[in-house]
Protein backbone atom coordinates (compact mmCIF):
# COMPACT_ATOMS: atom_id res chain seq x y z
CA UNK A 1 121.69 45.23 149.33
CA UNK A 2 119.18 42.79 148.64
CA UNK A 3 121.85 41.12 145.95
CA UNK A 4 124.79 41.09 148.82
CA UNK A 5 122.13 39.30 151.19
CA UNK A 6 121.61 36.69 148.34
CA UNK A 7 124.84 35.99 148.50
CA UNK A 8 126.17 35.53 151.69
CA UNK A 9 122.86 33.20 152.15
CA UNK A 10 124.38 31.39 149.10
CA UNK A 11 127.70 31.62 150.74
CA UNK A 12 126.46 30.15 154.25
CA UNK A 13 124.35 27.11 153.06
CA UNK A 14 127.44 26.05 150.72
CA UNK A 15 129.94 26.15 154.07
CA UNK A 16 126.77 24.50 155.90
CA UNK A 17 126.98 21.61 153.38
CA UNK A 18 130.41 21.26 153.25
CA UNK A 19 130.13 20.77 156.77
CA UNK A 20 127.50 17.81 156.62
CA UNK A 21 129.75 16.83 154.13
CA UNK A 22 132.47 16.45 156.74
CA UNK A 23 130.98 15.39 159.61
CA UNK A 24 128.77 12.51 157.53
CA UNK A 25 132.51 11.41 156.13
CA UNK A 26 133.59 11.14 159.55
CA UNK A 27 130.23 9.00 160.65
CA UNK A 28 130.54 6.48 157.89
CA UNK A 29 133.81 5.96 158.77
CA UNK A 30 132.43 5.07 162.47
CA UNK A 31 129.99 2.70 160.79
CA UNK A 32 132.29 0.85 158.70
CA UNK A 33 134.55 0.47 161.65
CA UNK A 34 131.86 -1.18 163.69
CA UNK A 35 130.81 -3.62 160.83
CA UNK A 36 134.23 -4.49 160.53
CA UNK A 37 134.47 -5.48 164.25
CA UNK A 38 131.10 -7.27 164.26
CA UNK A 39 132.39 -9.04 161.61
CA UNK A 40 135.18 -10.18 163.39
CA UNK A 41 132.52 -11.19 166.35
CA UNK A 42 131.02 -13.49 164.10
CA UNK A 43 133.63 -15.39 162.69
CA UNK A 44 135.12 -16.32 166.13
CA UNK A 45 134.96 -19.91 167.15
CA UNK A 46 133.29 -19.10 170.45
CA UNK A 47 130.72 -16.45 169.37
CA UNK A 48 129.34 -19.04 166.61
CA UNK A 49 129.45 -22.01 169.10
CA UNK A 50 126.53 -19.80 170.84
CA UNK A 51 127.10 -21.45 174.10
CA UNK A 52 128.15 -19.35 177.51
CA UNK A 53 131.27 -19.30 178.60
CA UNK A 54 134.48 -17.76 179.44
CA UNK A 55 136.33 -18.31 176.35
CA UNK A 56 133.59 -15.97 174.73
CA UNK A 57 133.25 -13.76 177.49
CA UNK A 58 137.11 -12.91 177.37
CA UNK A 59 137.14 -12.52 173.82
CA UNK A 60 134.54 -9.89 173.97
CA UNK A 61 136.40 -8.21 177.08
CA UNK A 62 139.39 -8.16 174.76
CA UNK A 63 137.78 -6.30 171.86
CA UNK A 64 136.72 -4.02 174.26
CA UNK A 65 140.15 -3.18 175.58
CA UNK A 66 141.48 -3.22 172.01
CA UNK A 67 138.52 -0.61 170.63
CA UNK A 68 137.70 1.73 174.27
CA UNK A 69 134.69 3.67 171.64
CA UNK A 70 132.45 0.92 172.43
CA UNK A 71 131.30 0.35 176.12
CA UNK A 72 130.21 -3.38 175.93
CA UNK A 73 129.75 -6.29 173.43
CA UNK A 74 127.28 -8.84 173.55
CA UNK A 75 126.05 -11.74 171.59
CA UNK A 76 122.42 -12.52 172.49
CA UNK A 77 120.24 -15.29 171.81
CA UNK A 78 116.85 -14.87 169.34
CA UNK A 79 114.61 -15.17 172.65
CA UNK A 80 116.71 -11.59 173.90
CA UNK A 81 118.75 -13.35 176.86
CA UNK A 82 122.64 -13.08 176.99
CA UNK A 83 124.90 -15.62 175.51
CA UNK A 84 128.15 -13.81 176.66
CA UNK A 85 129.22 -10.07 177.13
CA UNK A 86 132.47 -8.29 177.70
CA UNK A 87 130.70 -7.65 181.27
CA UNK A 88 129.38 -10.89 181.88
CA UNK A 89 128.13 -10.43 185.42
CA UNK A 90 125.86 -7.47 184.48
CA UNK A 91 124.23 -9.48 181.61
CA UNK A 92 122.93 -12.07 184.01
CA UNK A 93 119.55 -10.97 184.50
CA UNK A 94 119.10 -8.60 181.32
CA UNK A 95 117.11 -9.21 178.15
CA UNK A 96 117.23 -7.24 175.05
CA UNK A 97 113.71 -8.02 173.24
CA UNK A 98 111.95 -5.23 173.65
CA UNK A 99 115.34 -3.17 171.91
CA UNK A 100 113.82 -1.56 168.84
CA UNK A 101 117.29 -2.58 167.15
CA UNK A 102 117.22 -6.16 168.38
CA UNK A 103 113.98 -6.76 166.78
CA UNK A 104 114.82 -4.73 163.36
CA UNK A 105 117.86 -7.07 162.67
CA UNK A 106 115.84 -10.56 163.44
CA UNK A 107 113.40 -8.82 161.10
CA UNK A 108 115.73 -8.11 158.60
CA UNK A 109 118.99 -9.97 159.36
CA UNK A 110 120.99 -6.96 158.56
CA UNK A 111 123.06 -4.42 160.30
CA UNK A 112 121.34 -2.09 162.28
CA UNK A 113 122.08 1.04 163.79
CA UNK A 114 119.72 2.02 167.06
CA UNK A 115 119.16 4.96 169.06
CA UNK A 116 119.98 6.88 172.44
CA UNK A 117 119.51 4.46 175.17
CA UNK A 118 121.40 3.96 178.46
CA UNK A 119 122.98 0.55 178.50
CA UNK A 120 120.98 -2.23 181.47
CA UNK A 121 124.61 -3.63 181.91
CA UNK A 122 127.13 -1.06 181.26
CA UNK A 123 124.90 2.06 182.68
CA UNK A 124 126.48 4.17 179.86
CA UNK A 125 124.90 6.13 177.13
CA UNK A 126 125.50 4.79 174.10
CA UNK A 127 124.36 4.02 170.23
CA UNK A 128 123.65 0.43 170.08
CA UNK A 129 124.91 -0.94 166.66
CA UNK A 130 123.79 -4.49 165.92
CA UNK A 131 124.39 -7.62 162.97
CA UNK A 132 123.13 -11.03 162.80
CA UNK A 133 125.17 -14.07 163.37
CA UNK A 134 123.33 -16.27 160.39
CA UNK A 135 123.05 -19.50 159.91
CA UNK A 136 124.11 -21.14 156.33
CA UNK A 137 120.53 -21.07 154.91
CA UNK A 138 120.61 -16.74 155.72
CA UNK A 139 118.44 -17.22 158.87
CA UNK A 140 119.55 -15.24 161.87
CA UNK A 141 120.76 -17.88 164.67
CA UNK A 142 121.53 -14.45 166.82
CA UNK A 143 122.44 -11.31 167.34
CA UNK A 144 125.44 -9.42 167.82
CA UNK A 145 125.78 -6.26 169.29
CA UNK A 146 128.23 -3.48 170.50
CA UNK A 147 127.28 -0.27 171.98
CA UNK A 148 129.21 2.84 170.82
CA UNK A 149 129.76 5.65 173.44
CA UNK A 150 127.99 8.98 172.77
CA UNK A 151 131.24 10.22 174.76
CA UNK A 152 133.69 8.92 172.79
CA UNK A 153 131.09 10.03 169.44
CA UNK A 154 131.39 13.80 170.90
CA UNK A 155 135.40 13.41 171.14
CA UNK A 156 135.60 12.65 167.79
CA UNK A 157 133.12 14.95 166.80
CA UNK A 158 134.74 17.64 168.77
CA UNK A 159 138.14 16.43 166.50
CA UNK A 160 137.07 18.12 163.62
CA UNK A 161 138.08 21.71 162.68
CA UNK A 162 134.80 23.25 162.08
CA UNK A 163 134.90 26.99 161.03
CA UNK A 164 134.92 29.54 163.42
CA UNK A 165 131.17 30.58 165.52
CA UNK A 166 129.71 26.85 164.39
CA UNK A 167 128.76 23.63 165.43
CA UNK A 168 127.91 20.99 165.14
CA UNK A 169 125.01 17.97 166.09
CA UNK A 170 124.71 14.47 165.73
CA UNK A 171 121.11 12.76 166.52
CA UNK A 172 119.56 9.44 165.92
CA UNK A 173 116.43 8.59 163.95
CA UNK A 174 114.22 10.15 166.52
CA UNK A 175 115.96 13.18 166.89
CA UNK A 176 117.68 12.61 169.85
CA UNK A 177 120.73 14.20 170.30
CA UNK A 178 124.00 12.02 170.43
CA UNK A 179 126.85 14.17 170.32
CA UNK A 180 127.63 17.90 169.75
CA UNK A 181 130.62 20.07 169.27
CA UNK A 182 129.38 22.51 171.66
CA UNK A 183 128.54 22.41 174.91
CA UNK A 184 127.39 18.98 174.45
CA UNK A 185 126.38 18.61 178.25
CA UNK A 186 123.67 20.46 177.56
CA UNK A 187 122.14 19.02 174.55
CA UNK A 188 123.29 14.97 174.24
CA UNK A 189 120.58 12.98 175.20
CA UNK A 190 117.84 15.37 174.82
CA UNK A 191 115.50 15.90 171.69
CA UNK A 192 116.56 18.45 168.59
CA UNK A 193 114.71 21.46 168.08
CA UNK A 194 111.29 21.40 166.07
CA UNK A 195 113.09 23.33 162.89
CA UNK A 196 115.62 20.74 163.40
CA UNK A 197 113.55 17.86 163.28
CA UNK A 198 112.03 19.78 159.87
CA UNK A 199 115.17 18.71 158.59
CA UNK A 200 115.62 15.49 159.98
CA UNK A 201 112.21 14.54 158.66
CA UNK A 202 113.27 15.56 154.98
CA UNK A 203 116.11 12.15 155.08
CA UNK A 204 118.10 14.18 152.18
CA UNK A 205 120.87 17.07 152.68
CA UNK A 206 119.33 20.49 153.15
CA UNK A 207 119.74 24.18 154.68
CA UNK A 208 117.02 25.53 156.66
CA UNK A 209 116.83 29.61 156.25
């Protein structure tokens, strides 16, 4: 008995695996996505002109419509105010500076990925993923940014064919919860569980018994 319990415990944490495996596939792919369209953010005339107006504005609105995953893009000076924003008239009055990810790309003028927060101008919950705009000498001039719905992240989570009785849980660096296969209404937004956050803590690919 105690040689048929070793192995289905063998037998689970390789199925567990193959489904980080999966799911980890599937949120790189995300990732890359996003670089790819902030990318495309900074090489437009009227992002790198850095100077308000509705030629930016509607290009940002456009990317929007053309990519419905993210619920807002916005290019935003060093000081945190809004240059322009595919909602411009909600980014009037907002500031980003005290965003952990704003300050993390200024800091290291690379991509950034953020964590659970409700947007100030598009009220949705979202994962705020962020890239410099930088100058020729490397220096960040500012700072683009596009906020990826935790709806649409639990749709596509909830696209994979997971094996029967599971599920599956996507969280941010603090252990938030961002998206789940199951029931996600109860869990997105709120914090993992402590053996959860065990695991979390460990940053490498584990099973917990």
């Amino acid at each position: 008995e105690r040689e048929a319990r070793a192995a289905r415990t063998t037998l689970v944490a390789e199925q567990a695996q193959r489904l980080v495996r999966l799911v980890a596939g599937q949120q790189v792919r995300t990732i890359e996505g996003a670089q790819q369209v902030l990318a495309a953010m900074a090489a437009h005339e009227a992002v790198r002109a850095l100077a308000p107006g509705a030629e930016c504005d509607a290009f940002l609105e456009r990317l929007v419509q053309a990519y419905p995953r993210y619920t807002i893009a916005n290019v935003f000076a060093r000081d945190g105010s809004a240059i322009c924003s595919s909602q411009p008239g909600g980014m009037v009055a907002v500031n980003v500076r005290d965003r952990w990810y704003f300050g993390e790309v200024l800091r290291t003028r690379a991509f950034t990925v953020g964590t659970y927060a409700v947007g100030r101008a598009s009220q949705a919950a979202s994962l705020h993923l962020a890239a410099p705009l930088l100058d020729p000498q490397g220096g960040a001039r500012a700072v683009l940014v596009l906020g990826l719905s935790v709806e649409w992240l639990t749709h596509d989570l909830q696209s994979l064919e997971l094996p029967e009785g599971s599920s599956s849980t996507i969280a941010d660096r603090e252990g938030t919860i961002l998206a789940r296969s199951r029931d996600p209404a109860a869990f997105v937004g709120r914090q993992m569980a402590p053996f959860a956050m065990e695991l979390l803590a460990r940053r490498q690919a584990g099973v917990i018994d």
